[in-house]
PDB file of N, CA and C in Angstrom:
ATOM      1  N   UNK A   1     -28.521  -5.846  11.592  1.00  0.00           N
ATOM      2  CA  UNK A   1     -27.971  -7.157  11.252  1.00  0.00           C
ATOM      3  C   UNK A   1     -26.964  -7.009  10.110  1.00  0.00           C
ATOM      4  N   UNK A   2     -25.977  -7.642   9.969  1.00  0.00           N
ATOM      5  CA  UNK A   2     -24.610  -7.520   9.201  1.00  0.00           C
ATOM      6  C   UNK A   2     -25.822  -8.295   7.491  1.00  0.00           C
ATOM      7  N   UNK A   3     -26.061  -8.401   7.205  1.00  0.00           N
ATOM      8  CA  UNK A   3     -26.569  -8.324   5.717  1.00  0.00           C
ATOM      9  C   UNK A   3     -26.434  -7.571   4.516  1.00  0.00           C
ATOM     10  N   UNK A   4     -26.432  -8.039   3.446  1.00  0.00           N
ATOM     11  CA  UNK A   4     -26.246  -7.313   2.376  1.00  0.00           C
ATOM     12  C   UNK A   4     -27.708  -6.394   2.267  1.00  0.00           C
ATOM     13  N   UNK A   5     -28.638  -6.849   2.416  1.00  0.00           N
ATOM     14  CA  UNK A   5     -30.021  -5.825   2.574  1.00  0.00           C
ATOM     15  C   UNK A   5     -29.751  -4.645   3.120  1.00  0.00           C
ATOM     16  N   UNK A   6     -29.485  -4.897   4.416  1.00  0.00           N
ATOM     17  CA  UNK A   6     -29.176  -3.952   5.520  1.00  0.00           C
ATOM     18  C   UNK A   6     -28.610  -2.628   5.204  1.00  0.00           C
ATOM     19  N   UNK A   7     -26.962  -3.493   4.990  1.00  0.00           N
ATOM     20  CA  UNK A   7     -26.074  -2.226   3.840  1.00  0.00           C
ATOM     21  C   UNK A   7     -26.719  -1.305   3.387  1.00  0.00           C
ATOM     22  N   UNK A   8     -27.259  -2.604   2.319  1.00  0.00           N
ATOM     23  CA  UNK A   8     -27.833  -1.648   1.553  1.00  0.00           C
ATOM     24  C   UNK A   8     -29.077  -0.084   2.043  1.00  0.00           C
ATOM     25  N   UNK A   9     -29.662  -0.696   2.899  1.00  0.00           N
ATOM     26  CA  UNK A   9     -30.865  -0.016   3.148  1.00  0.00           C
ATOM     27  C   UNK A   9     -30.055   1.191   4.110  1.00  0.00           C
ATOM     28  N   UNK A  10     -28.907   1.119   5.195  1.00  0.00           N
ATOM     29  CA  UNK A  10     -28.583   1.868   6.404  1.00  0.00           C
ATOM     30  C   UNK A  10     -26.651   2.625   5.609  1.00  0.00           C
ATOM     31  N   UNK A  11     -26.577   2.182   4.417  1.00  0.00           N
ATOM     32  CA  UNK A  11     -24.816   2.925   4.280  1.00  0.00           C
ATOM     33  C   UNK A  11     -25.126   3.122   2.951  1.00  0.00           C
ATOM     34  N   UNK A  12     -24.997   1.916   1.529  1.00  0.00           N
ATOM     35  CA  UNK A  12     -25.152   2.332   0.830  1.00  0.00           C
ATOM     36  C   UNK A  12     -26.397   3.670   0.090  1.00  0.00           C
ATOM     37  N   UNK A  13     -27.510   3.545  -0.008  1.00  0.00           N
ATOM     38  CA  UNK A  13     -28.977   3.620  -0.207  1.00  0.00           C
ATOM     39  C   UNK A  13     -28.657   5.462   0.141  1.00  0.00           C
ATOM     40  N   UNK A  14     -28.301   5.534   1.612  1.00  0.00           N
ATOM     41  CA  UNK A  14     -28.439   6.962   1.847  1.00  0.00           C
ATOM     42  C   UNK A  14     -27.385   7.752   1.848  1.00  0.00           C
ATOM     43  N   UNK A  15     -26.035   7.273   1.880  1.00  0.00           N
ATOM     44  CA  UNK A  15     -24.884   7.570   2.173  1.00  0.00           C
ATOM     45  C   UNK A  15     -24.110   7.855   0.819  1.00  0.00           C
ATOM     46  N   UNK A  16     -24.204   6.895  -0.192  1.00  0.00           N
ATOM     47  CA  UNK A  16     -23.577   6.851  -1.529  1.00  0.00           C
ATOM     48  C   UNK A  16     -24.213   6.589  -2.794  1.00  0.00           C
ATOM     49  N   UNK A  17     -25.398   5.814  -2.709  1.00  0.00           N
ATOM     50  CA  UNK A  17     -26.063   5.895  -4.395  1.00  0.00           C
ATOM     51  C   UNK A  17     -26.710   7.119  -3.976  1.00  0.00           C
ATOM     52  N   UNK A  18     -27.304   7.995  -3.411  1.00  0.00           N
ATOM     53  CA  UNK A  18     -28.562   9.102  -3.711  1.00  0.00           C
ATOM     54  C   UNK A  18     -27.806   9.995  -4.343  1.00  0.00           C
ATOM     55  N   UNK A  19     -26.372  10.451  -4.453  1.00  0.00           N
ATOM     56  CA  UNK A  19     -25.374  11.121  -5.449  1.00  0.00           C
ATOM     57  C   UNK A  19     -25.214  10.720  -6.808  1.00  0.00           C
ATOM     58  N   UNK A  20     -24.040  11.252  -7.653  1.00  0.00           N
ATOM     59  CA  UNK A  20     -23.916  10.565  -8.696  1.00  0.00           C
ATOM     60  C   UNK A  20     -22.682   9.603  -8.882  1.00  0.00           C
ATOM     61  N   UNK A  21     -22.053  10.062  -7.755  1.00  0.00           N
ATOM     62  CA  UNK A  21     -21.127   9.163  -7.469  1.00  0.00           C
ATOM     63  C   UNK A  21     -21.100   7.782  -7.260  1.00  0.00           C
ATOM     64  N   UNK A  22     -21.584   6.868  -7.009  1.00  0.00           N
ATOM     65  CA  UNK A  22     -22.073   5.235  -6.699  1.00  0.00           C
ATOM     66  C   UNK A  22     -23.620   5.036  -7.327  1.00  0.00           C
ATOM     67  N   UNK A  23     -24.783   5.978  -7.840  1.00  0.00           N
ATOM     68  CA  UNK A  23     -25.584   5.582  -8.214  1.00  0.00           C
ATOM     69  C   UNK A  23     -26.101   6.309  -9.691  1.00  0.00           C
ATOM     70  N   UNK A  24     -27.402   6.488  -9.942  1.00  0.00           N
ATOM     71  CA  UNK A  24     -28.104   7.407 -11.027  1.00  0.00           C
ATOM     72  C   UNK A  24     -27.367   6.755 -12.292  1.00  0.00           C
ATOM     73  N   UNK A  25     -27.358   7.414 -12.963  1.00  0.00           N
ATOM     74  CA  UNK A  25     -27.405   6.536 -14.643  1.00  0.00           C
ATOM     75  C   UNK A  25     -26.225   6.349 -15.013  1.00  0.00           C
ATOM     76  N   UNK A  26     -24.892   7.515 -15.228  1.00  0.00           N
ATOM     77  CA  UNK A  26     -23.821   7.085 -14.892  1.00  0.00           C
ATOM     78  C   UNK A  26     -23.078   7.025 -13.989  1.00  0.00           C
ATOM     79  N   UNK A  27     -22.829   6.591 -12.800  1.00  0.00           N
ATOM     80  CA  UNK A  27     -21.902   7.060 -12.028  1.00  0.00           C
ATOM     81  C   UNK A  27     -20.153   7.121 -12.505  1.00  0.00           C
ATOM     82  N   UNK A  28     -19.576   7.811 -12.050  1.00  0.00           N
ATOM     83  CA  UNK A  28     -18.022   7.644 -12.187  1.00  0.00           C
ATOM     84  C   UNK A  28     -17.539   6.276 -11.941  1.00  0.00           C
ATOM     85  N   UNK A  29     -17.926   5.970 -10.417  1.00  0.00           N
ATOM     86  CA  UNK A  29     -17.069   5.279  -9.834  1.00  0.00           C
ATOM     87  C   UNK A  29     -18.070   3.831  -9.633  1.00  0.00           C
ATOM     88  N   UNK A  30     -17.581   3.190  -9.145  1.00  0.00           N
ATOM     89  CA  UNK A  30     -18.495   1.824  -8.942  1.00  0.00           C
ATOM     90  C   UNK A  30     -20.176   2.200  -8.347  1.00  0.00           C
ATOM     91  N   UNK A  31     -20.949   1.376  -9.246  1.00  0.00           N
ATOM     92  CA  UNK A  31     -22.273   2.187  -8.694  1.00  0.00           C
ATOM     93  C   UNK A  31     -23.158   1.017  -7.598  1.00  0.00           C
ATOM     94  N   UNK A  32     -23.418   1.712  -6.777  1.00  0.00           N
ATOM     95  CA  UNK A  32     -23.955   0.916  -5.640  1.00  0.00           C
ATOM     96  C   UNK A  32     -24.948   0.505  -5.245  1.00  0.00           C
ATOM     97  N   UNK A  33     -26.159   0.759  -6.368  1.00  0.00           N
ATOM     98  CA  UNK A  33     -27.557   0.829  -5.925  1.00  0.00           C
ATOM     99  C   UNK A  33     -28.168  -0.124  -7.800  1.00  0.00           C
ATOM    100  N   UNK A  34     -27.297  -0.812  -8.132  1.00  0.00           N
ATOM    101  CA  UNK A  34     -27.878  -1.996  -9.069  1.00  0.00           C
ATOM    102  C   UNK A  34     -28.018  -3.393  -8.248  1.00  0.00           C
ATOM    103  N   UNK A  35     -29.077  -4.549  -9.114  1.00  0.00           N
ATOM    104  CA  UNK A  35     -29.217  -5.240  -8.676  1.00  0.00           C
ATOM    105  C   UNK A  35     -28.043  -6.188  -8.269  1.00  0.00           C
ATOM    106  N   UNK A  36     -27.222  -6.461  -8.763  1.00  0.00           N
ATOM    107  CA  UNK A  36     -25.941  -6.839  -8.832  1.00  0.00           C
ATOM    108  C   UNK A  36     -24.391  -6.465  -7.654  1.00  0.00           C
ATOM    109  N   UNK A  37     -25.477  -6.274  -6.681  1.00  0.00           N
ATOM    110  CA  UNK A  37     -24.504  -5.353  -5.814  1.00  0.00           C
ATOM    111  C   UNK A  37     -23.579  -6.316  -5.281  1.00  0.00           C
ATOM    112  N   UNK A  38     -23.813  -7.665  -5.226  1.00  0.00           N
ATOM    113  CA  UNK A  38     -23.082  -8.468  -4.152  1.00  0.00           C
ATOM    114  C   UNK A  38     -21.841  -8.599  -5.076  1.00  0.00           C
ATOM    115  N   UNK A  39     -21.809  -8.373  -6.360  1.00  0.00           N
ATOM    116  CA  UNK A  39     -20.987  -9.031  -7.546  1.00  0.00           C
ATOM    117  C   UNK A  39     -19.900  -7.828  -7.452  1.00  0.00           C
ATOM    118  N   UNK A  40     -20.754  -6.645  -8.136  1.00  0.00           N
ATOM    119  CA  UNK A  40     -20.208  -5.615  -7.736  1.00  0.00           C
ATOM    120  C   UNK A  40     -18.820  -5.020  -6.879  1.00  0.00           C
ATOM    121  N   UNK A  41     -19.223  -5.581  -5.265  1.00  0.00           N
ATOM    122  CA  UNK A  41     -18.262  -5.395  -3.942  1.00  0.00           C
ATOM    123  C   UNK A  41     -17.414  -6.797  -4.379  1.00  0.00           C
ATOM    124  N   UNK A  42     -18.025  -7.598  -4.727  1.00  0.00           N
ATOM    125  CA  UNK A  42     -16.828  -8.830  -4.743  1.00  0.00           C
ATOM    126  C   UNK A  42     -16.031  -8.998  -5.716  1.00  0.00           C
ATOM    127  N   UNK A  43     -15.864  -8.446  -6.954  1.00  0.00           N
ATOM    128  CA  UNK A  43     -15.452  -8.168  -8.109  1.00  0.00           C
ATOM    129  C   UNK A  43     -14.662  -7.364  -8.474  1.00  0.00           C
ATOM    130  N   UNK A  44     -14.406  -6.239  -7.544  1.00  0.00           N
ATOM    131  CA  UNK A  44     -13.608  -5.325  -7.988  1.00  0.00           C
ATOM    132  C   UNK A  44     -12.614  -5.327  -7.389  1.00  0.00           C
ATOM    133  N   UNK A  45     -11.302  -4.817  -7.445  1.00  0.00           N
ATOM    134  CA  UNK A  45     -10.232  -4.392  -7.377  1.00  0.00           C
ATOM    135  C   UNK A  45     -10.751  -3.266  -6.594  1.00  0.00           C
ATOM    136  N   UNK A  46      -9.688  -3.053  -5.452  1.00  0.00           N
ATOM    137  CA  UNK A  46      -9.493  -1.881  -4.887  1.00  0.00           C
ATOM    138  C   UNK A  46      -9.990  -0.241  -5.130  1.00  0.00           C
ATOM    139  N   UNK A  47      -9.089  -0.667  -6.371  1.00  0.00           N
ATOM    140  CA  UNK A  47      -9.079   1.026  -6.501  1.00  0.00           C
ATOM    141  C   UNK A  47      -7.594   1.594  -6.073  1.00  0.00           C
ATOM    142  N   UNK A  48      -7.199   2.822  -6.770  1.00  0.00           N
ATOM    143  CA  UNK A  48      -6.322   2.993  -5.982  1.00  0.00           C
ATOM    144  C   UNK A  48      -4.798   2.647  -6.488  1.00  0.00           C
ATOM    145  N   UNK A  49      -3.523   2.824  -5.296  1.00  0.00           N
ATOM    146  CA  UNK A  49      -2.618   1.334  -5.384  1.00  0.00           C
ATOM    147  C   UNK A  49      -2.664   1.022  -4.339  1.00  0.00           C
ATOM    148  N   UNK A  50      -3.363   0.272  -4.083  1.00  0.00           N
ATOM    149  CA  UNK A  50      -3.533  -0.987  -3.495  1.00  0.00           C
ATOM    150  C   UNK A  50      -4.042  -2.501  -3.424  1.00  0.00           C
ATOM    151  N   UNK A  51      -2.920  -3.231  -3.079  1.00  0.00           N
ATOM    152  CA  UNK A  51      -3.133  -4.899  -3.398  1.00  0.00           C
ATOM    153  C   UNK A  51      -4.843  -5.345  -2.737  1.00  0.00           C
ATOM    154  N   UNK A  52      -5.446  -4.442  -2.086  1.00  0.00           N
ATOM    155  CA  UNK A  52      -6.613  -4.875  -1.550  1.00  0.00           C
ATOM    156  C   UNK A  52      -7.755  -4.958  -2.371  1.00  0.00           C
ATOM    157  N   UNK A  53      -8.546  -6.092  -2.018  1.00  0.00           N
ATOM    158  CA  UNK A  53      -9.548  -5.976  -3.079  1.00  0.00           C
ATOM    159  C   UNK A  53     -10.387  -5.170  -2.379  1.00  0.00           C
ATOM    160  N   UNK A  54     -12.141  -4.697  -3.459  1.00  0.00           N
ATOM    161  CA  UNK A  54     -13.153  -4.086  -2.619  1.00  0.00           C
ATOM    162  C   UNK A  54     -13.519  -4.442  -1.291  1.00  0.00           C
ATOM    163  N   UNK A  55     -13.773  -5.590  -1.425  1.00  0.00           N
ATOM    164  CA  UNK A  55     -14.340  -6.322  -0.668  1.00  0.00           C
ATOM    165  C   UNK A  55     -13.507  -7.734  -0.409  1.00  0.00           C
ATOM    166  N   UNK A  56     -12.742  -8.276   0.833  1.00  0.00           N
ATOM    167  CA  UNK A  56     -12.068  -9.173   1.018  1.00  0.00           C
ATOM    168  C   UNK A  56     -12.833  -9.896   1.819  1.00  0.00           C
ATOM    169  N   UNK A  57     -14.038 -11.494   1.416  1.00  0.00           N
ATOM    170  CA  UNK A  57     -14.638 -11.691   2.554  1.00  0.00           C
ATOM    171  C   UNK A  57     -13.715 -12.498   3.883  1.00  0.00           C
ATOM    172  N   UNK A  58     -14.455 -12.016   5.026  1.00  0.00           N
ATOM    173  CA  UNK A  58     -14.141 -12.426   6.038  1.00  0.00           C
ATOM    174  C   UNK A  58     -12.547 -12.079   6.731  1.00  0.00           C
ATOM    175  N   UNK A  59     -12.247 -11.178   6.062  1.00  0.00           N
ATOM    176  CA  UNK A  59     -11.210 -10.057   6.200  1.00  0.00           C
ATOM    177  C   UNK A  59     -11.295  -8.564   5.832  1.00  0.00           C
ATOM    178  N   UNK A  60     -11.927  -8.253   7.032  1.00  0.00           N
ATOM    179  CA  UNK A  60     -12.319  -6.445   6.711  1.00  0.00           C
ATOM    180  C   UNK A  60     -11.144  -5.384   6.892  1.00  0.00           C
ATOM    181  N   UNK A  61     -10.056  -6.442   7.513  1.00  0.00           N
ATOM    182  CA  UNK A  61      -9.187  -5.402   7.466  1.00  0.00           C
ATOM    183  C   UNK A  61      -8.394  -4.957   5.935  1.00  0.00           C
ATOM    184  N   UNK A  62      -8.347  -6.101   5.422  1.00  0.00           N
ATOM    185  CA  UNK A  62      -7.686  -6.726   3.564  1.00  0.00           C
ATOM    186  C   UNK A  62      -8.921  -6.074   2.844  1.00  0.00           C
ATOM    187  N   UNK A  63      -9.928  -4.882   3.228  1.00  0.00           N
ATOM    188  CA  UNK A  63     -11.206  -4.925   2.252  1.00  0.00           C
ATOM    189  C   UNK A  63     -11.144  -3.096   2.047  1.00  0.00           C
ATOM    190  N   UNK A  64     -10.769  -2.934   1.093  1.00  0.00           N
ATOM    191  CA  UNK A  64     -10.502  -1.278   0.383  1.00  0.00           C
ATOM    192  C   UNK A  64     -11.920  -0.668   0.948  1.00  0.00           C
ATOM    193  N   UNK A  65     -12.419  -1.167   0.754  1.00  0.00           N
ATOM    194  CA  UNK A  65     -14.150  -0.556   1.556  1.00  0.00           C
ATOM    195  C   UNK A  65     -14.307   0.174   3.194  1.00  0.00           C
ATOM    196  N   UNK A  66     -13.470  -1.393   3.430  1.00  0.00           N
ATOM    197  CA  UNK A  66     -13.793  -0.988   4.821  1.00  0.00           C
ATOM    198  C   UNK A  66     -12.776   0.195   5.511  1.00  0.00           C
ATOM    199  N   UNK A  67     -11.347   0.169   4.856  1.00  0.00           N
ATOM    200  CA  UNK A  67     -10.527   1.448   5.359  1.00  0.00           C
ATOM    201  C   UNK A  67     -11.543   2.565   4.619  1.00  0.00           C
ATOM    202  N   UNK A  68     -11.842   2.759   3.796  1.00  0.00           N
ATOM    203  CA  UNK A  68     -12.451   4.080   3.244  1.00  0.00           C
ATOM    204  C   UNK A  68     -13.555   4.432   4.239  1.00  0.00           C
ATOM    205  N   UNK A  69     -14.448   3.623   4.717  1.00  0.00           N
ATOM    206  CA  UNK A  69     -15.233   4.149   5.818  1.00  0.00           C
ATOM    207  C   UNK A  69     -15.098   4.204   7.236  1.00  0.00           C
ATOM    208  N   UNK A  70     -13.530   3.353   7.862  1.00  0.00           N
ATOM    209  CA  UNK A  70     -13.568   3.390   9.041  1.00  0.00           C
ATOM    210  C   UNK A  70     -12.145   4.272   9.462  1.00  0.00           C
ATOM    211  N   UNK A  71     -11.692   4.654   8.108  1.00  0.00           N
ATOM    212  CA  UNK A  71     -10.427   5.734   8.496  1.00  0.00           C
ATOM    213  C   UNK A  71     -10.582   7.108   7.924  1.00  0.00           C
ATOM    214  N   UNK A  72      -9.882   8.037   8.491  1.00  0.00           N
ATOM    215  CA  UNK A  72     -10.107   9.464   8.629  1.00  0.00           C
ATOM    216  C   UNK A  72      -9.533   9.634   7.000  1.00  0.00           C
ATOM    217  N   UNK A  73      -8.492   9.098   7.078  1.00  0.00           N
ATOM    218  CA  UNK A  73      -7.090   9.389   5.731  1.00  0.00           C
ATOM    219  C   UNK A  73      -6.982   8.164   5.297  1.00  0.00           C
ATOM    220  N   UNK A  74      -7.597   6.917   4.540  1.00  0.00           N
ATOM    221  CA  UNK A  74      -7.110   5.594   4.442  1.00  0.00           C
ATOM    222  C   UNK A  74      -6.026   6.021   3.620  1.00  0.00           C
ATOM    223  N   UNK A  75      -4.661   5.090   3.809  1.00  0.00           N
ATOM    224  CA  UNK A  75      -3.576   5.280   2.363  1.00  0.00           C
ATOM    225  C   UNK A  75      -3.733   3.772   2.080  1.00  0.00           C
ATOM    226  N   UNK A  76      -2.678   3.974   0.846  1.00  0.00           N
ATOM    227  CA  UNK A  76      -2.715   3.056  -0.244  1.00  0.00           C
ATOM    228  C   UNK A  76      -1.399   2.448  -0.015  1.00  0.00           C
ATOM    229  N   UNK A  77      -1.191   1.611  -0.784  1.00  0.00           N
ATOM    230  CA  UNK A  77       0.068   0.817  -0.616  1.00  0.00           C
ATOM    231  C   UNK A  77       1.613   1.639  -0.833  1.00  0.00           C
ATOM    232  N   UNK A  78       1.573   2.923  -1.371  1.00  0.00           N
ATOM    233  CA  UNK A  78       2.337   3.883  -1.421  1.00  0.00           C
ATOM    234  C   UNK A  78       2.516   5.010  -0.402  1.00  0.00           C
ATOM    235  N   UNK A  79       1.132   4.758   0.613  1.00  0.00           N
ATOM    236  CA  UNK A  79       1.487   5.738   1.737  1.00  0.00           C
ATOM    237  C   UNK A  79       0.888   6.964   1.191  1.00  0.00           C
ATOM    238  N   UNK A  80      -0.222   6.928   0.016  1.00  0.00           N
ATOM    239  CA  UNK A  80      -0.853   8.124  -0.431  1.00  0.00           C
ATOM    240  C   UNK A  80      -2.416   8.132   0.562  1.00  0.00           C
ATOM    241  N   UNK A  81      -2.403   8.967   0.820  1.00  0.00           N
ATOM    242  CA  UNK A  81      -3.893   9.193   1.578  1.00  0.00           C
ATOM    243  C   UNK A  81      -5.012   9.670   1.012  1.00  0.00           C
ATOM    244  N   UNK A  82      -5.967   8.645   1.034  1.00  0.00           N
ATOM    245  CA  UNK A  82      -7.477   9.105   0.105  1.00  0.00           C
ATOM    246  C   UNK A  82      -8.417   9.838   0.814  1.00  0.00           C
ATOM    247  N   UNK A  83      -9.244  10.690   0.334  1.00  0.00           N
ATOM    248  CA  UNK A  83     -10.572  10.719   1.253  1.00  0.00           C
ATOM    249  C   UNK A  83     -10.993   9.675   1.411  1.00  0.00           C
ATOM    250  N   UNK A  84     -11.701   9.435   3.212  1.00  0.00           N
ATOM    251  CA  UNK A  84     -12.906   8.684   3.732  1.00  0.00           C
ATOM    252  C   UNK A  84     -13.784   8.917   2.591  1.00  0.00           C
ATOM    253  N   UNK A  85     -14.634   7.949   2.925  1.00  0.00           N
ATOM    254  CA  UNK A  85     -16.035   7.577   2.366  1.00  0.00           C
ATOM    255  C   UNK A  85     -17.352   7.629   3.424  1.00  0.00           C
ATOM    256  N   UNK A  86     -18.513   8.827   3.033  1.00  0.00           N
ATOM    257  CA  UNK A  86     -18.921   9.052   1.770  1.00  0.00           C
ATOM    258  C   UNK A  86     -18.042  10.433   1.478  1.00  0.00           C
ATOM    259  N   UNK A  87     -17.419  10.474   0.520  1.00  0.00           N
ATOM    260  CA  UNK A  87     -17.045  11.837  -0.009  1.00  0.00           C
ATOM    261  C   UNK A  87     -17.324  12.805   0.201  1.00  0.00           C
ATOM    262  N   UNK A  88     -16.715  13.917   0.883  1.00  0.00           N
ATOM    263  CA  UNK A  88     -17.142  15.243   1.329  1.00  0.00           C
ATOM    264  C   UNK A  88     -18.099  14.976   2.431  1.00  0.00           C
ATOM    265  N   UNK A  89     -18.131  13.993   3.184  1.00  0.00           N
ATOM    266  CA  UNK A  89     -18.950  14.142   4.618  1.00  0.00           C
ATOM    267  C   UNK A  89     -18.061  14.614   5.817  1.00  0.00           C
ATOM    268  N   UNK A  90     -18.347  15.921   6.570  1.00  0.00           N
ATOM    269  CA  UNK A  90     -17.417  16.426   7.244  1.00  0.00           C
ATOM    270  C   UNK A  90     -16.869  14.932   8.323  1.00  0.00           C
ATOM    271  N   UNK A  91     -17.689  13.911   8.217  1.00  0.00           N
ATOM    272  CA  UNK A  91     -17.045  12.937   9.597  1.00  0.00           C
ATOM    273  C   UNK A  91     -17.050  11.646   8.977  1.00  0.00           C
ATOM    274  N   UNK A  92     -16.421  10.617   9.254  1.00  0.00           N
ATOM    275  CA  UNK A  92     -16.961   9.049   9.222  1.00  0.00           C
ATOM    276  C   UNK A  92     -18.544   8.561   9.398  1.00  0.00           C
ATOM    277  N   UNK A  93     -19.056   7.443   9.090  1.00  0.00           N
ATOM    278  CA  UNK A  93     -20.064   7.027   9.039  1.00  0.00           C
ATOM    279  C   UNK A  93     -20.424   6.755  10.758  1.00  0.00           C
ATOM    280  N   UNK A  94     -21.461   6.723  11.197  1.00  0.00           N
ATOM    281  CA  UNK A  94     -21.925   6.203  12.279  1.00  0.00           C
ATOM    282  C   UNK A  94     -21.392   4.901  12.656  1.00  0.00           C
ATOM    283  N   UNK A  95     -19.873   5.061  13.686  1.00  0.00           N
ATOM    284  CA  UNK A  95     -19.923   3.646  14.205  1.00  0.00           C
ATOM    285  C   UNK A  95     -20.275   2.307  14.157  1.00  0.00           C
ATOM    286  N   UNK A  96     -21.483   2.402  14.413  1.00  0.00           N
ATOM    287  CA  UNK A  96     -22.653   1.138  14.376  1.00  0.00           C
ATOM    288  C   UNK A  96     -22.812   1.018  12.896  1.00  0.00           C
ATOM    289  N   UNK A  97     -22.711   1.695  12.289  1.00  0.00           N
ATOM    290  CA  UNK A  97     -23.076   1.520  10.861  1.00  0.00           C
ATOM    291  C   UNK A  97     -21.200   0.978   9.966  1.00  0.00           C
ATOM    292  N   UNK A  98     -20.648   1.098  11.072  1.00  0.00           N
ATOM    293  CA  UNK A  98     -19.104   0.888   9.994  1.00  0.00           C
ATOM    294  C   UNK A  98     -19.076  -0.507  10.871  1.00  0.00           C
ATOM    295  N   UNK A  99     -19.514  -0.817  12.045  1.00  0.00           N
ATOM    296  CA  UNK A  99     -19.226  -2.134  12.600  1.00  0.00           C
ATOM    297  C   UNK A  99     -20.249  -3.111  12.197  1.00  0.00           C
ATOM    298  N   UNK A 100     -21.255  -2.741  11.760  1.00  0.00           N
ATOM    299  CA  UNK A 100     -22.123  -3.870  10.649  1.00  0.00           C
ATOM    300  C   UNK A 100     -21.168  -4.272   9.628  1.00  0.00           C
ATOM    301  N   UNK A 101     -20.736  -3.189   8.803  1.00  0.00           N
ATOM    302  CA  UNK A 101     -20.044  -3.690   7.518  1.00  0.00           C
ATOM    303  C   UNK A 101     -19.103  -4.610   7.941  1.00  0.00           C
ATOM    304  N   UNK A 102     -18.084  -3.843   8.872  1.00  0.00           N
ATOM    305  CA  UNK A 102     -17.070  -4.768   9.532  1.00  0.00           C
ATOM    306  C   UNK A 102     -17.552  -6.273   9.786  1.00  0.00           C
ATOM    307  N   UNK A 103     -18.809  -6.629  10.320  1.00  0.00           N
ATOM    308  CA  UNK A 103     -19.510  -7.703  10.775  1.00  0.00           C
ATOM    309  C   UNK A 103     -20.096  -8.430   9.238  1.00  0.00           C
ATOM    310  N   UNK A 104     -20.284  -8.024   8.721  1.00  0.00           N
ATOM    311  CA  UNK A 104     -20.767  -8.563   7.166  1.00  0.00           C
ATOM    312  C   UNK A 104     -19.375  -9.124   6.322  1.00  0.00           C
ATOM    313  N   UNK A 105     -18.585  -8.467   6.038  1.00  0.00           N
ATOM    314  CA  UNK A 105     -17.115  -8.665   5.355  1.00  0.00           C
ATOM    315  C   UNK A 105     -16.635  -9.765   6.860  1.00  0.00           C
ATOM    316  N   UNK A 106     -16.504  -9.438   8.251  1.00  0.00           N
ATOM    317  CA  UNK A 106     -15.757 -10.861   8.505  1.00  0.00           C
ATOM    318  C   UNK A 106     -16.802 -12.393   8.536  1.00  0.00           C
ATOM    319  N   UNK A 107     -18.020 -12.287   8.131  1.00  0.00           N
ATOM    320  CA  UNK A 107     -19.170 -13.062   8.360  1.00  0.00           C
ATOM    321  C   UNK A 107     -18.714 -13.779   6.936  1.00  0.00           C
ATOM    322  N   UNK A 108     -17.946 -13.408   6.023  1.00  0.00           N
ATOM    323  CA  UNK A 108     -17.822 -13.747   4.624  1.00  0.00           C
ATOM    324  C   UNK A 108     -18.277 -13.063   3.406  1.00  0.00           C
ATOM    325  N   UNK A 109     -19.210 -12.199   4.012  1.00  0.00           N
ATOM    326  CA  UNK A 109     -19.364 -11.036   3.022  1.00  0.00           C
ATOM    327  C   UNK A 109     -20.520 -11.848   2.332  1.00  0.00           C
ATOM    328  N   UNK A 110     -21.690 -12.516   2.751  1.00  0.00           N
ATOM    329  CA  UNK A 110     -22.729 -13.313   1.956  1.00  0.00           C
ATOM    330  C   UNK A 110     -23.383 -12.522   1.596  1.00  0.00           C
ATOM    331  N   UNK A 111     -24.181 -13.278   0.324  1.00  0.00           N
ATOM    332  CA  UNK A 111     -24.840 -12.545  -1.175  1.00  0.00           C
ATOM    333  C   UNK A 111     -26.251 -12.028   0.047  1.00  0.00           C
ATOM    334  N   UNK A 112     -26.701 -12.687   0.503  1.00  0.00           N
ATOM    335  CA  UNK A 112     -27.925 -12.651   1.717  1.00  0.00           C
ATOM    336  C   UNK A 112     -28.082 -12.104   2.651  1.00  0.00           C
TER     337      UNK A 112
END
């Protein structure tokens, strides 16, 4: 089901906080596994250069998140190409697992 639980439990949870990258005490980068997660994705800026926010609800294509997990090379508004997300995973996320998110961000991206 497209939920913020879900996410959490099937992309974030195993995919990006169990590193130090999105979770543990400091992470670098935005951390993904506080209570505050809905604030978190809706709050931030891109990243990057790009005009996209993290999270754009109910526009997954406008949502920096969702190119990082559903493209090989996402670029930026300069035509620079980032690593996919999760970092250093030889492939993209499981389909079904990038078309939930997709389904959550165009659903409006609810706190629930």
């Amino acid at each position: 089901a497209p939920t913020l639980a879900n996410l959490r439990s099937t992309i974030f949870n195993p995919s990006c906080s169990f590193s130090s990258c999105h979770g543990g005490k400091s992470p670098p980068a935005i951390r993904l596994d506080g209570a505050d997660l809905h604030a978190v994705l809706l709050g931030k800026p891109g990243g990057a250069d790009t005009p996209m926010p993290l999270v754009d609800p109910g526009k997954p294509d406008n949502s920096w998140l969702y190119q990082l997990v559903s493209r090989c090379e996402p670029t930026d508004a300069s035509g620079f190409p980032h690593t996919h997300m999760p970092y250093n995973a030889p492939t993209l996320l499981d389909p079904r697992l990038v078309a939930t998110l997709r389904a959550w961000i165009a659903a409006g991206a609810p706190a629930e």
